[in-house]
C-alpha atoms as a PDB file:
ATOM      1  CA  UNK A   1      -4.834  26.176  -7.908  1.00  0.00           C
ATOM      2  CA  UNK A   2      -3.187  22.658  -8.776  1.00  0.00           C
ATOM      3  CA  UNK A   3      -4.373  20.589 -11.339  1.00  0.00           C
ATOM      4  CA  UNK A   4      -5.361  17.979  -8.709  1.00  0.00           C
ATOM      5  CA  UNK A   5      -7.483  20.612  -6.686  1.00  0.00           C
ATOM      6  CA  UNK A   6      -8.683  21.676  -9.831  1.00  0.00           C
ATOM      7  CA  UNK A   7     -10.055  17.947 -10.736  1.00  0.00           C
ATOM      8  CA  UNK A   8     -10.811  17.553  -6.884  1.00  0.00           C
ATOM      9  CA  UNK A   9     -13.478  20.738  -6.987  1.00  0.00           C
ATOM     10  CA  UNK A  10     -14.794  19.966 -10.337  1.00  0.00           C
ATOM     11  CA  UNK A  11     -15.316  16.180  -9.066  1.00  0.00           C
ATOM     12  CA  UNK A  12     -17.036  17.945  -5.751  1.00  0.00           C
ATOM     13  CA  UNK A  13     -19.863  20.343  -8.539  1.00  0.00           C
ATOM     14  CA  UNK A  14     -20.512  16.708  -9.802  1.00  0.00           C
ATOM     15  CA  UNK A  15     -21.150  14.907  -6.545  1.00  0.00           C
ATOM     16  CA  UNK A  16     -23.725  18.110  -5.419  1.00  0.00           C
ATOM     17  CA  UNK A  17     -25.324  17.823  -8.779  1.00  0.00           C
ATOM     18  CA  UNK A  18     -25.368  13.994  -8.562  1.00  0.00           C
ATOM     19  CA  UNK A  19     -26.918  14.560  -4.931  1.00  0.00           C
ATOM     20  CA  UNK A  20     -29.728  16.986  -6.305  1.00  0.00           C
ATOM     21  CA  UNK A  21     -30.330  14.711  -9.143  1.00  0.00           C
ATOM     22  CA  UNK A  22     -30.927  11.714  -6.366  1.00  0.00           C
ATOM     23  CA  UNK A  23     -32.650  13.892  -4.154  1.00  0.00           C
ATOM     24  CA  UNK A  24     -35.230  14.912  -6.655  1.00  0.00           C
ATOM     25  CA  UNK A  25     -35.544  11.057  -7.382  1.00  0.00           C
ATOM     26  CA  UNK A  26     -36.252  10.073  -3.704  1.00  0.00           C
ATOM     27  CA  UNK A  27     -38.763  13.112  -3.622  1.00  0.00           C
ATOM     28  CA  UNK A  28     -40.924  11.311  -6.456  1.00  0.00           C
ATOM     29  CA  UNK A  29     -40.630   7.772  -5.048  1.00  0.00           C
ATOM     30  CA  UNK A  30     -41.432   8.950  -1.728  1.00  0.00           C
ATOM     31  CA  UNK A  31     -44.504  10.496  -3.142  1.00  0.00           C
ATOM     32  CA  UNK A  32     -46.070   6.753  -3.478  1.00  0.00           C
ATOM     33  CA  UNK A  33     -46.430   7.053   0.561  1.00  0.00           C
ATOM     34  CA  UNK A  34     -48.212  10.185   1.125  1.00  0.00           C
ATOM     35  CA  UNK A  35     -48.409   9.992   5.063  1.00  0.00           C
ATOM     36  CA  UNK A  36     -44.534  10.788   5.210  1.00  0.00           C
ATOM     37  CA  UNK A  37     -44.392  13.163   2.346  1.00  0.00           C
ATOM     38  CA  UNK A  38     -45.008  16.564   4.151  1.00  0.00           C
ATOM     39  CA  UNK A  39     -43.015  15.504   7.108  1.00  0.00           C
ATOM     40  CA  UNK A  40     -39.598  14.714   4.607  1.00  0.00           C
ATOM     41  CA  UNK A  41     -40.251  18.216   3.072  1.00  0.00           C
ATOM     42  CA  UNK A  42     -40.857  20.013   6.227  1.00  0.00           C
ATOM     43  CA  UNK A  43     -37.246  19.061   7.347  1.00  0.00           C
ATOM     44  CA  UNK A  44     -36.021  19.531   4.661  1.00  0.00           C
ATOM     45  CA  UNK A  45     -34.965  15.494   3.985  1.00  0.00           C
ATOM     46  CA  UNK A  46     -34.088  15.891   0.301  1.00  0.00           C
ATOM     47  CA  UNK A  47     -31.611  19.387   0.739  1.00  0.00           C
ATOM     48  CA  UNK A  48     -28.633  16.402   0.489  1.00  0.00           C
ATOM     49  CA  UNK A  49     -25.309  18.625   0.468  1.00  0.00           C
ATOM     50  CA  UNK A  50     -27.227  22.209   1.109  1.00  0.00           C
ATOM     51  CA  UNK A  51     -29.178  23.871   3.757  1.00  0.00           C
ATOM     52  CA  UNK A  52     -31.276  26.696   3.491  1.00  0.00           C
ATOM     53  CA  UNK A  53     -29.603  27.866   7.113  1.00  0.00           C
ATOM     54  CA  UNK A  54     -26.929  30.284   5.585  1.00  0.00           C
ATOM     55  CA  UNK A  55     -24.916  29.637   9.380  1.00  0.00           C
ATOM     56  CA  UNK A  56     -24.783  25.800   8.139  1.00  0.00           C
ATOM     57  CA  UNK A  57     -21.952  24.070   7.201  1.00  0.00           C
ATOM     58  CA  UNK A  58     -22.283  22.149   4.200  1.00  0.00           C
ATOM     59  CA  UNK A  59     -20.765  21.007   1.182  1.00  0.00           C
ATOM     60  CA  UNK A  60     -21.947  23.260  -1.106  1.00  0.00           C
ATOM     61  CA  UNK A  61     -20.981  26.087   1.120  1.00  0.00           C
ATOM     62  CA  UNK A  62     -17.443  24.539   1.345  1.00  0.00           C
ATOM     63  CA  UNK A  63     -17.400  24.295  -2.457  1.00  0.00           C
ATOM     64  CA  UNK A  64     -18.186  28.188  -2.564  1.00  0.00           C
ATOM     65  CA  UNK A  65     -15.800  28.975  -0.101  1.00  0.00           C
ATOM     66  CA  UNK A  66     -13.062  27.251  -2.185  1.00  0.00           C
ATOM     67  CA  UNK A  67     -14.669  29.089  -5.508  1.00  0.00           C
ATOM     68  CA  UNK A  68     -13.984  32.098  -3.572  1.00  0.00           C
ATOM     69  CA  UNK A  69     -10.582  31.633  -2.396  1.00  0.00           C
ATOM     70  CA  UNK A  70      -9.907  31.747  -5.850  1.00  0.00           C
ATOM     71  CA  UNK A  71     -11.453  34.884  -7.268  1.00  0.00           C
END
């Protein structure tokens, strides 16, 4: 792998783990209205850059997909 690719997937784990990070932020905030709380969870509004469908496209599963090219 390049050195750019290199930086370019690294950069990519940050953005997921910067998505989780502000996922798990909106989660709380959105806890102050109750009345659309179990509707965000039930579909799944705070899976930002995953998907619990393995047949989904997504960036994470890109991201793996490159990890795996290179193994």
């Amino acid at each position: 792998m390049r050195e750019e690719q290199e930086h370019g997937l690294e950069r990519l784990k940050e953005i997921l783990n910067e998505l989780g990070e502000l996922a798990s932020e909106a989660e709380e905030l959105l806890e102050e209205f109750p009345q659309h709380t179990a509707q965000a969870e039930a579909y799944g509004v705070f899976q930002w850059g995953w998907s619990s469908n393995p047949y989904d496209i997504t960036l994470s599963s890109i991201v793996d997909s490159i990890e795996d090219d290179e193994d």
